[in-house]
Protein backbone atom coordinates (compact mmCIF):
# COMPACT_ATOMS: atom_id res chain seq x y z
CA UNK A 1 20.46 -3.51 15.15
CA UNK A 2 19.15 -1.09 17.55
CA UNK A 3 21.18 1.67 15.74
CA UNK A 4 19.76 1.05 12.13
CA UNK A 5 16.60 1.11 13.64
CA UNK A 6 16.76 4.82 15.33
CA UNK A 7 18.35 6.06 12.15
CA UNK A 8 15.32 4.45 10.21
CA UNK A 9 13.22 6.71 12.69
CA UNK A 10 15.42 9.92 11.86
CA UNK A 11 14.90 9.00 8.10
CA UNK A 12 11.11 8.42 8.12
CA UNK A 13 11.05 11.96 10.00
CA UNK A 14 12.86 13.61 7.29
CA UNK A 15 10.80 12.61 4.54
CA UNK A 16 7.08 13.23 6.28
CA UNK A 17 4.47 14.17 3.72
CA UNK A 18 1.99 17.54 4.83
CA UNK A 19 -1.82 17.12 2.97
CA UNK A 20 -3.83 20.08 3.96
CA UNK A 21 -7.69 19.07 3.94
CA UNK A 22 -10.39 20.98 5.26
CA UNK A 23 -8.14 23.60 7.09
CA UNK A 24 -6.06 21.07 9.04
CA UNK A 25 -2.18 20.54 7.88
CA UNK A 26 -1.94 16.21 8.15
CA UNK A 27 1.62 15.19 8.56
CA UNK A 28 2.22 11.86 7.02
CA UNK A 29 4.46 9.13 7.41
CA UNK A 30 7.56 9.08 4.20
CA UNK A 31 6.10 5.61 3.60
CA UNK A 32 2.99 3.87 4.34
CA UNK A 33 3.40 2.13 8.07
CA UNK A 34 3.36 -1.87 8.19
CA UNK A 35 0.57 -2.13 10.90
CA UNK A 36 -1.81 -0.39 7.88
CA UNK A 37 -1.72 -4.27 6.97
CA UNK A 38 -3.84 -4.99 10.55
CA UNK A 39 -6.45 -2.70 9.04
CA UNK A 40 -7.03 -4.30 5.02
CA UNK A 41 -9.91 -6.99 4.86
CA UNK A 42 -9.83 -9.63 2.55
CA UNK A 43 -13.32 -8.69 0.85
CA UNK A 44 -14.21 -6.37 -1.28
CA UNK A 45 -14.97 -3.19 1.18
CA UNK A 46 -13.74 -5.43 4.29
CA UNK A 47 -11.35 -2.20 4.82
CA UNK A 48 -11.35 -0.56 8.35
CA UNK A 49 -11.04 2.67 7.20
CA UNK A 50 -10.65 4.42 10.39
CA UNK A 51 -7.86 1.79 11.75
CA UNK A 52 -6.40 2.33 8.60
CA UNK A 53 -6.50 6.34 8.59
CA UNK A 54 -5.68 6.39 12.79
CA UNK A 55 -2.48 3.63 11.59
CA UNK A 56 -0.90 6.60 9.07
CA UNK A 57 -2.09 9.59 11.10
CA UNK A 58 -1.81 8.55 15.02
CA UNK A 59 -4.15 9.14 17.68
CA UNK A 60 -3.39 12.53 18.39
CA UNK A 61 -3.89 13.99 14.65
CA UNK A 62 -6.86 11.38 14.51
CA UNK A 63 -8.82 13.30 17.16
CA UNK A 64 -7.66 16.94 14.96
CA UNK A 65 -9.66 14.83 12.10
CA UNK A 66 -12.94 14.08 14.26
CA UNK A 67 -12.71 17.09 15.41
CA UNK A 68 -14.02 18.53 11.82
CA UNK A 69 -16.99 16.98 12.30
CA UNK A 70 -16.75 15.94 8.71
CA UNK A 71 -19.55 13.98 6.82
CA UNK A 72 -19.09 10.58 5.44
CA UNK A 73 -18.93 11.78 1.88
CA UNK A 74 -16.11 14.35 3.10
CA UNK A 75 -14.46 12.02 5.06
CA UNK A 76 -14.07 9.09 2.40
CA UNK A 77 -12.57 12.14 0.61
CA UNK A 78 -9.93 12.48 3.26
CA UNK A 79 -8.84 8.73 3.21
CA UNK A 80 -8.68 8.80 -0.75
CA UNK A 81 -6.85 11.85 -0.26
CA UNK A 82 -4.26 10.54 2.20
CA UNK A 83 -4.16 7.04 0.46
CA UNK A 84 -3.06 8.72 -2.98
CA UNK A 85 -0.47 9.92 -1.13
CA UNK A 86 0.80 6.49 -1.40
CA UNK A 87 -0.18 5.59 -4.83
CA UNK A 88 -2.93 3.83 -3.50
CA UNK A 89 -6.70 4.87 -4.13
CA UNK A 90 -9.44 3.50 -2.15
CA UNK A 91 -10.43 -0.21 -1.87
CA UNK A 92 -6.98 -0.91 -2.98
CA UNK A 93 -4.27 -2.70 -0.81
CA UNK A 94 -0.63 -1.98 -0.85
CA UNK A 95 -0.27 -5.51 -2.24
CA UNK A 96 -1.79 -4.68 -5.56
CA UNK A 97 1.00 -2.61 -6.18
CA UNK A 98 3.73 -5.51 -6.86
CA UNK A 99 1.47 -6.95 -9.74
């Protein structure tokens, strides 16, 4: 088990996504990371939209992001941005996308 999950790792590293926003290079995840799911409310704009941006970007990258000092206009821009990535747009869960 241990084995399928390191080459899962390698894979996921392989297939990273760059979106350039505002002068800083974002590397993404291949696909959208489980613990996003911690992040998604139930109700309509119950999102945690900075769990769910620090759950695809990490920490480290997260700070790059705050460090832009963006405004809240700019930086719903960012998560719409990042979520299309996925197919997803804002206000939309991964979920949605089976129906």
């Amino acid at each position: 088990m241990a084995e399928s999950a390191n080459g899962g790792a390698a894979a996921r590293s392989k297939g990273r996504k760059t979106l350039k926003f505002e002068g800083l290079a974002l590397k993404l995840p291949a696909k959208l990371p489980f613990k996003v799911l911690r992040h998604l409310g139930s109700g309509a704009g119950a999102e945690d939209v900075v769990g769910v941006l620090t759950a695809i970007v990490g920490d480290e990258q997260m700070d790059k992001v705050w460090d832009l000092d963006l405004d809240l206009d700019r930086g719903q821009d960012l998560v719409g941005a990042v979520l299309e990535q996925y197919g997803l747009t804002t206000g939309e869960s991964p979920a949605s996308q089976k129906s």
